[in-house]
C-alpha atoms as a PDB file:
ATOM      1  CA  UNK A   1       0.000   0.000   0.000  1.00  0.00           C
ATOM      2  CA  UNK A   2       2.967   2.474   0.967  1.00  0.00           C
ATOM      3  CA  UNK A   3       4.780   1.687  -2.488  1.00  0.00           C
ATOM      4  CA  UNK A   4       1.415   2.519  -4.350  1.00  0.00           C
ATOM      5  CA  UNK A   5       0.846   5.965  -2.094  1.00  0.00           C
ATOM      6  CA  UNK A   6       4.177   6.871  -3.231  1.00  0.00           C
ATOM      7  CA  UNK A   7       3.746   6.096  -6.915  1.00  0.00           C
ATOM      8  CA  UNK A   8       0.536   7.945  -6.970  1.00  0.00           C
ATOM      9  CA  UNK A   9       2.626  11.337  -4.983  1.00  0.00           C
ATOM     10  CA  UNK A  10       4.954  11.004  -7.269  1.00  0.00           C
ATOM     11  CA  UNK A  11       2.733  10.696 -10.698  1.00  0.00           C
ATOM     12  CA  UNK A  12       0.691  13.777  -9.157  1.00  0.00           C
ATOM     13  CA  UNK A  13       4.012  15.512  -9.087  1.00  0.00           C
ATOM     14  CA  UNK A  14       5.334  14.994 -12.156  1.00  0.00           C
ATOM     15  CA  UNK A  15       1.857  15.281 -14.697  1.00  0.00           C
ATOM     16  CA  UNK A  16       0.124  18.549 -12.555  1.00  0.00           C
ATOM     17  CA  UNK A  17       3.357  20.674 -14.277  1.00  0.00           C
ATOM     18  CA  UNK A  18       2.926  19.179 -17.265  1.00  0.00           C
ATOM     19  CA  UNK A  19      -1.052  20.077 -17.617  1.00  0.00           C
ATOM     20  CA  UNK A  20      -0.616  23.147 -16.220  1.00  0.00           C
ATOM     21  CA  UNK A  21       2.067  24.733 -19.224  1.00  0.00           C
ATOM     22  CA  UNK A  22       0.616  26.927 -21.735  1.00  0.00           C
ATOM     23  CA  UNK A  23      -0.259  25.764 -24.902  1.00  0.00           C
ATOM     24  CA  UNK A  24       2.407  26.421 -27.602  1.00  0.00           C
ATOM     25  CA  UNK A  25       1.311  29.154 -29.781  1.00  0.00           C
ATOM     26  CA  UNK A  26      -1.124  28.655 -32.655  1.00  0.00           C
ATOM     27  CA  UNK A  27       0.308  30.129 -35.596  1.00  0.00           C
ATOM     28  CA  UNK A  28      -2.099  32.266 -37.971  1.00  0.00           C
ATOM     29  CA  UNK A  29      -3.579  30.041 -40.890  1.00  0.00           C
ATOM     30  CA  UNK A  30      -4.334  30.688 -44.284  1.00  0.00           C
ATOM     31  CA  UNK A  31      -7.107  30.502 -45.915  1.00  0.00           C
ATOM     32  CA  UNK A  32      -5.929  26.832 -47.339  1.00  0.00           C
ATOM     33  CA  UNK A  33      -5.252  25.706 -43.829  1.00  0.00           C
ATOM     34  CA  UNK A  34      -1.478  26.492 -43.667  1.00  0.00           C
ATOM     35  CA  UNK A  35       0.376  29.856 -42.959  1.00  0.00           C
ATOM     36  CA  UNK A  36       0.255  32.545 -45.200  1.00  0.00           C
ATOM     37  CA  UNK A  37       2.186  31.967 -48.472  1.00  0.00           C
ATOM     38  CA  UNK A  38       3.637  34.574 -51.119  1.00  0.00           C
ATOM     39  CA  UNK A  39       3.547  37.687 -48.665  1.00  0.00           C
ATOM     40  CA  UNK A  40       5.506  40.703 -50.878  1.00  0.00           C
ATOM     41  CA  UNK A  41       3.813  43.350 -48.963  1.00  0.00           C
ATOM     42  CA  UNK A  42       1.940  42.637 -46.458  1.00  0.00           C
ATOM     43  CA  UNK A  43       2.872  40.992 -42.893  1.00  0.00           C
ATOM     44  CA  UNK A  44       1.220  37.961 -41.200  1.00  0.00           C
ATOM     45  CA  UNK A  45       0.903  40.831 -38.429  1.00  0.00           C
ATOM     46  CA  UNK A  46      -1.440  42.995 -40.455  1.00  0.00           C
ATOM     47  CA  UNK A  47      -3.202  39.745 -41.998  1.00  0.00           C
ATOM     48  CA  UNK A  48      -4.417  39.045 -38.281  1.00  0.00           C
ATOM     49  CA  UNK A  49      -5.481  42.396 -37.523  1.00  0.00           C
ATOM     50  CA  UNK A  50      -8.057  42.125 -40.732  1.00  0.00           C
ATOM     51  CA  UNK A  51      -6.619  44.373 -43.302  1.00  0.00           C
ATOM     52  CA  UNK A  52      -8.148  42.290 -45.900  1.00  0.00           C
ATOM     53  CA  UNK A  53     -10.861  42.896 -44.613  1.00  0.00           C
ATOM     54  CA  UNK A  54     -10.084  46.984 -45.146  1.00  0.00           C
ATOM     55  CA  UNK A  55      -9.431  46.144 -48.107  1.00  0.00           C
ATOM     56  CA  UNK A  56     -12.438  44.688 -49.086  1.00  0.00           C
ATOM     57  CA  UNK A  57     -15.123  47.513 -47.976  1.00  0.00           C
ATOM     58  CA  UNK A  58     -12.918  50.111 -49.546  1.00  0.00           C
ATOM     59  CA  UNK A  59     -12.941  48.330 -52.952  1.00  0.00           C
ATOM     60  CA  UNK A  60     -16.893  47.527 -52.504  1.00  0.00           C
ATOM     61  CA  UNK A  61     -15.568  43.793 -53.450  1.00  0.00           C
ATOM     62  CA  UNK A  62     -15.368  39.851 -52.428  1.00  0.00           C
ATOM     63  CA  UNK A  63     -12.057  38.462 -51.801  1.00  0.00           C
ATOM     64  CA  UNK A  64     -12.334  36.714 -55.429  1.00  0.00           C
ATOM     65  CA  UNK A  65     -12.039  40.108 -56.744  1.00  0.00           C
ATOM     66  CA  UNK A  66      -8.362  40.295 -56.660  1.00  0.00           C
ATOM     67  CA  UNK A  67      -7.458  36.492 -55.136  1.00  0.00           C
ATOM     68  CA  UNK A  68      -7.890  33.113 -57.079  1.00  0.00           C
ATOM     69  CA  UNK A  69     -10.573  31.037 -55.703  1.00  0.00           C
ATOM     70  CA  UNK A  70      -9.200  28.586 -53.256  1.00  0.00           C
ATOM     71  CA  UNK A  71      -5.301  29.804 -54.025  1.00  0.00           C
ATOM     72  CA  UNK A  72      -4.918  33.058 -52.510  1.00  0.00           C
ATOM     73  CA  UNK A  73      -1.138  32.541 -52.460  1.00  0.00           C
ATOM     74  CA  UNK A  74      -1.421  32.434 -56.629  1.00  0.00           C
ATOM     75  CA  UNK A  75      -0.602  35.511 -58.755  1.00  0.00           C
ATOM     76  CA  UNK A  76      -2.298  34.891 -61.867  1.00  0.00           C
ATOM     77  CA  UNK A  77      -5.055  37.625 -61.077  1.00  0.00           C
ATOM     78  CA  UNK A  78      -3.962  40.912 -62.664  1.00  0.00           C
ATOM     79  CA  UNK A  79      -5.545  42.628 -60.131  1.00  0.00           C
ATOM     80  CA  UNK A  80      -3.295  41.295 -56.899  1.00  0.00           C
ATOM     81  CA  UNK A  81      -0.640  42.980 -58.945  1.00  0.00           C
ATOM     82  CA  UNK A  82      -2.301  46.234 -59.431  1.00  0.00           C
ATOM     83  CA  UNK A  83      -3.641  45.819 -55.450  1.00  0.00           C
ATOM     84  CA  UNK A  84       0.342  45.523 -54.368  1.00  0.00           C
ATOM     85  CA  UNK A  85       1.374  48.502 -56.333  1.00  0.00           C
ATOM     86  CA  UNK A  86      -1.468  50.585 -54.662  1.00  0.00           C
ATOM     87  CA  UNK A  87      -0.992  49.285 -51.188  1.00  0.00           C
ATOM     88  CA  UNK A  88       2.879  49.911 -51.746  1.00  0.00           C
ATOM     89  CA  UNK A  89       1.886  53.799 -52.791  1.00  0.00           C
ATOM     90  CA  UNK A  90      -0.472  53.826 -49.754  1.00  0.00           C
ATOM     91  CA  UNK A  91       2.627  53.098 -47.694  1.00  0.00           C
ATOM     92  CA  UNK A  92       5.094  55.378 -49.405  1.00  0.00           C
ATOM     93  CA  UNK A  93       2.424  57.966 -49.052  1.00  0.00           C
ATOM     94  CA  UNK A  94       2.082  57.711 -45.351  1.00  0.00           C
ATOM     95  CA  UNK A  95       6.317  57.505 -44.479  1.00  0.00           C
ATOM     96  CA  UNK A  96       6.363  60.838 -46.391  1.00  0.00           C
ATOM     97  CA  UNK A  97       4.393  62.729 -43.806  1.00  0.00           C
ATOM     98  CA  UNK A  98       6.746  63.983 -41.179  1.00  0.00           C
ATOM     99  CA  UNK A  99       4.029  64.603 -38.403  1.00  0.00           C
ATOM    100  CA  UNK A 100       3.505  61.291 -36.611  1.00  0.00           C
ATOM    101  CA  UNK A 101       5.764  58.243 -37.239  1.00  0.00           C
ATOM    102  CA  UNK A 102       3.224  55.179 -38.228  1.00  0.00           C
ATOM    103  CA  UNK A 103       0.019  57.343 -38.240  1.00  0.00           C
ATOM    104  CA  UNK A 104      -2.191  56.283 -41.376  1.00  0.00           C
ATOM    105  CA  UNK A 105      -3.270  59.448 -43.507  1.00  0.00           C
ATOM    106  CA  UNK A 106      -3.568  57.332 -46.901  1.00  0.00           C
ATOM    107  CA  UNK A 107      -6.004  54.424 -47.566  1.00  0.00           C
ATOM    108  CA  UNK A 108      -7.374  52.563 -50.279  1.00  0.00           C
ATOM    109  CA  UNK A 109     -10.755  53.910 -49.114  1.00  0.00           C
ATOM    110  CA  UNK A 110      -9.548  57.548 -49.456  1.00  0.00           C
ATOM    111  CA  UNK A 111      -9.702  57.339 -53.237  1.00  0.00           C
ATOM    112  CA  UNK A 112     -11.582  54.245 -53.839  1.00  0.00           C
ATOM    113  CA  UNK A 113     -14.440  55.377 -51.328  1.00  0.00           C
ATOM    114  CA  UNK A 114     -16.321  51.918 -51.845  1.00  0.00           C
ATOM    115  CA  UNK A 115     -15.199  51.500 -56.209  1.00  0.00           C
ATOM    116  CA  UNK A 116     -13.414  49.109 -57.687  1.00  0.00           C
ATOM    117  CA  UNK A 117     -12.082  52.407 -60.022  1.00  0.00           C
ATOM    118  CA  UNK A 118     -10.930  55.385 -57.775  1.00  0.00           C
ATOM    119  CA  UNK A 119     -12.555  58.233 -57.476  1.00  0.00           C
ATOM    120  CA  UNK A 120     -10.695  61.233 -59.453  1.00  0.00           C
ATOM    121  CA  UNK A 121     -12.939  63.750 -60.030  1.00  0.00           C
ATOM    122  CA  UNK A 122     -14.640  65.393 -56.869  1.00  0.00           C
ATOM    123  CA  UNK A 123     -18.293  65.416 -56.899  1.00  0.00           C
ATOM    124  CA  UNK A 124     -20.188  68.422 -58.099  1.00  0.00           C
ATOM    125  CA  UNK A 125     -21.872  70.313 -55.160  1.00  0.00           C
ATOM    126  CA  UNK A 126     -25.039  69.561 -53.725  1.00  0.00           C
ATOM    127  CA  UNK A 127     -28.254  71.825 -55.372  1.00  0.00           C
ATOM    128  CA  UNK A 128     -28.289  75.180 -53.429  1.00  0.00           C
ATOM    129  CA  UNK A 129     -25.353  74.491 -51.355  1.00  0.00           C
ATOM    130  CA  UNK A 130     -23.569  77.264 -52.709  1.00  0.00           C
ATOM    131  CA  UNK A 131     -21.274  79.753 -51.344  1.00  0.00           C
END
């Protein structure tokens, strides 16, 4: 009986550490499952903090619009190349202002305003909202 008490105490010691660790961090997935693939841009940072999802109400669009169905790591839409281009003018927009370091004054929405085509004419003024 004394040899079993003293298995069980020392079972108890070693497994309560071993539940009690943190789970080892779960990494960000994909939309395939895995981690992000073909990042030229964009960080697995800003990915998790839903700047697709920026993306998407400023373009008035699905993912599909500038992704391939079921392979968003693929480049053969056009339009993920145009989409880098703009978000890398977005960027070099924003490091140019010399107020606040990392303090967003450009985004897609501030031209696209909800288009797929920005916006490059402003609209004409409202009836009798003149002067």
């Amino acid at each position: 009986m004394l040899v079993s008490m003293r298995f069980l105490a020392t079972m108890l010691f070693v497994l309560i550490p071993l539940c009690a660790q943190d789970a080892p961090p779960q990494q960000k997935k994909g939309p395939g499952g895995g981690p992000p693939k073909n990042l030229k841009i964009l960080t697995p940072e800003q990915l998790q903090a839903g700047i697709m999802q920026q993306f998407a109400r400023a373009l008035g669009q699905n993912c599909q619009f500038c992704h391939v169905r079921g392979d968003f790591a693929s480049d053969e839409n056009p339009k993920k190349l145009v989409a880098r281009s703009m978000i890398t003018m977005a960027h070099d927009i924003n490091a140019k202002f010399p107020a606040v370091e990392g303090k967003v004054y450009v985004t897609c929405y501030t031209c696209h305003r909800g288009k797929t085509e920005p916006e490059t004419v402003a609209p004409a003024p409202a009836p009798g909202g003149g002067q």
